[in-house]
C-alpha atoms as a PDB file:
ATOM      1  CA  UNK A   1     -14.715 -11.123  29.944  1.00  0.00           C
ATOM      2  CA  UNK A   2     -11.618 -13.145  30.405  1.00  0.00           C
ATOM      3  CA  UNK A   3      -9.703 -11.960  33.674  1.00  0.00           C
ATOM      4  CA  UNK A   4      -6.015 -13.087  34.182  1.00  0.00           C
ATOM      5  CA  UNK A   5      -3.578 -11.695  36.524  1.00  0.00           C
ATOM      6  CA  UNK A   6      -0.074 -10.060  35.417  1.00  0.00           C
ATOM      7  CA  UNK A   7       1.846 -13.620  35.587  1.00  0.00           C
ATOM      8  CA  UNK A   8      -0.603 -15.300  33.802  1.00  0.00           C
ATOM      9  CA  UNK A   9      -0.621 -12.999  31.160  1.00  0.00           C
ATOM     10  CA  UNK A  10       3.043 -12.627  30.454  1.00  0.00           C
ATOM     11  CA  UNK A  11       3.004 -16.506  29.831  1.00  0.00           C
ATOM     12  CA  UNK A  12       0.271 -16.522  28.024  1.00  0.00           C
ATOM     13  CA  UNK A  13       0.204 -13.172  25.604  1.00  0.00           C
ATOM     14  CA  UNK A  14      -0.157 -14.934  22.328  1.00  0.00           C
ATOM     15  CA  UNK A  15      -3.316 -17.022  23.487  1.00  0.00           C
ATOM     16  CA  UNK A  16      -4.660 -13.896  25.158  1.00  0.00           C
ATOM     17  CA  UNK A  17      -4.015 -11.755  21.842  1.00  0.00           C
ATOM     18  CA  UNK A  18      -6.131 -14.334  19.746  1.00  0.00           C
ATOM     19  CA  UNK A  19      -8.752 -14.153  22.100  1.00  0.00           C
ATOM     20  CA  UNK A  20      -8.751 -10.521  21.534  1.00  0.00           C
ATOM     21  CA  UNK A  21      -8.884 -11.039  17.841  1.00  0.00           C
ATOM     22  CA  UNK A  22     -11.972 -12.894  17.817  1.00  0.00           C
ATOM     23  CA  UNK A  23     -13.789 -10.060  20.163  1.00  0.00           C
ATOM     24  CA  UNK A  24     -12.810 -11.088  23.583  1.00  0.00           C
ATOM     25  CA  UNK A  25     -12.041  -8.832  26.253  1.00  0.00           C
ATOM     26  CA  UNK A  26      -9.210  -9.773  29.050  1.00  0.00           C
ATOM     27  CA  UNK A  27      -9.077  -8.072  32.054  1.00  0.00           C
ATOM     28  CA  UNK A  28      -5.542  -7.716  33.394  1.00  0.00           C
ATOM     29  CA  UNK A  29      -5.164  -8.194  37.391  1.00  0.00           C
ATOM     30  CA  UNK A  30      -2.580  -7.183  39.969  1.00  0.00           C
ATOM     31  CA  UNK A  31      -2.741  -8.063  43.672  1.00  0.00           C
ATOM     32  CA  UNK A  32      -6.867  -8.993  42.510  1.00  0.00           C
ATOM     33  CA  UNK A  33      -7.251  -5.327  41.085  1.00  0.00           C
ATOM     34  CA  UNK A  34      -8.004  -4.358  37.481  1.00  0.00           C
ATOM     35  CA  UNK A  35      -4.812  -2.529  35.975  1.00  0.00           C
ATOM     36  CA  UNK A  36      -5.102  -2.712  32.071  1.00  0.00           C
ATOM     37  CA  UNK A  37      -7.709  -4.330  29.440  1.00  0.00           C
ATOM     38  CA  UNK A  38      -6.880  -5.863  26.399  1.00  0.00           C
ATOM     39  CA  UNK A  39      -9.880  -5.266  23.737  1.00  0.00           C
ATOM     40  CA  UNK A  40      -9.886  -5.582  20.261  1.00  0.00           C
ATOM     41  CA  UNK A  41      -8.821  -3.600  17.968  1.00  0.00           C
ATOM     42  CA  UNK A  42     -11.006  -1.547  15.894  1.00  0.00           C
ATOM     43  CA  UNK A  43     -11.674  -2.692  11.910  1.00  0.00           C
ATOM     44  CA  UNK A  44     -10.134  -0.630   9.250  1.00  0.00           C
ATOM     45  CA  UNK A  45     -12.983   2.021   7.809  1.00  0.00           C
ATOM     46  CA  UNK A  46     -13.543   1.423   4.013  1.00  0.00           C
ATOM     47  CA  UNK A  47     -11.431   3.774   1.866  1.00  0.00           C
ATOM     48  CA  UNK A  48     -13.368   6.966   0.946  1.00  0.00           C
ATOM     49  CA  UNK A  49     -14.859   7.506  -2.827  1.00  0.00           C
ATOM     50  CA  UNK A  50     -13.141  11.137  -3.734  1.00  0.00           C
ATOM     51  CA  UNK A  51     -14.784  10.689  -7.166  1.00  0.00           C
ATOM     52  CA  UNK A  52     -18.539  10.720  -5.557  1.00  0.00           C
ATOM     53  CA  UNK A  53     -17.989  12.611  -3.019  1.00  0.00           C
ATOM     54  CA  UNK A  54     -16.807  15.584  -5.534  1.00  0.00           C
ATOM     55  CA  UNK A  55     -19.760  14.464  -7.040  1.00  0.00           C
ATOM     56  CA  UNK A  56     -22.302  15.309  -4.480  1.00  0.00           C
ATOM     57  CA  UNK A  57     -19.919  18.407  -3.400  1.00  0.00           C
ATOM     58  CA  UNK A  58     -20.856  19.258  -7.740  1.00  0.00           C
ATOM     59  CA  UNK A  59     -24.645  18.657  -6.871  1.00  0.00           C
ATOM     60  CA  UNK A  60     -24.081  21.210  -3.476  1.00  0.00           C
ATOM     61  CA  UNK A  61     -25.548  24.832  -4.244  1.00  0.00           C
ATOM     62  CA  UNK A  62     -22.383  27.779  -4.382  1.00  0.00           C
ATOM     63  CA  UNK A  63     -22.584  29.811  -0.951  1.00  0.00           C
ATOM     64  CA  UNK A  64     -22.025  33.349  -1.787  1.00  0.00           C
ATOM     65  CA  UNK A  65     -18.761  35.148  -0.867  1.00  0.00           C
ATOM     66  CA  UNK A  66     -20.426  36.365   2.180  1.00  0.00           C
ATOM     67  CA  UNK A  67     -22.568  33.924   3.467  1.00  0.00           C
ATOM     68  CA  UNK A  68     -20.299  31.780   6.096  1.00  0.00           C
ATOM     69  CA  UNK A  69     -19.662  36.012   7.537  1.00  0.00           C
ATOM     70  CA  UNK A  70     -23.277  36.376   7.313  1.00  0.00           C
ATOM     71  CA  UNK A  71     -24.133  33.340   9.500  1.00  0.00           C
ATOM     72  CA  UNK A  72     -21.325  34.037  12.195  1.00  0.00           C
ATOM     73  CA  UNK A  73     -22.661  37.811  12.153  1.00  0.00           C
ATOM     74  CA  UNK A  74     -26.224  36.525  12.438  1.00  0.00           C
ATOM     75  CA  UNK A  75     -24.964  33.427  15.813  1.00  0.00           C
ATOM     76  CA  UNK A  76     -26.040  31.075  13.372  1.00  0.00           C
ATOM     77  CA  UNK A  77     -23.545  28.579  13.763  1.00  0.00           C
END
């Protein structure tokens, strides 16, 4: 962990920033106390398949009219 204080950052944001990028984490200072952290940022999720998951939702048995009722009547949730 990279720690810089306030001043330090503001002249050198960009540098810091690509730090970050490649998994770095900078500590930012005042008066020799930690005030903010830049981390970074978390990778994109891969895009969800709709056509498989209706799939496996196809595959799912049917729950009957009653049966979510059922289960709160019965404190099974």
């Amino acid at each position: 962990m990279t720690r810089v204080n306030i001043a330090t950052a503001k002249a050198h944001l960009s540098e810091l920033v690509v730090k970050a990028e490649q998994g770095e984490t900078i500590e930012i200072e005042r008066h020799g106390r930690p005030v903010a952290r830049l981390v970074p940022a978390e990778q994109s999720r891969e895009p969800i398949d709709f056509d498989w998951l209706d799939g496996l939702i196809q595959t799912m048995p049917p729950t009957d009219a009653d049966g979510t009722r059922r289960l709160r009547d019965e404190d099974r949730y």
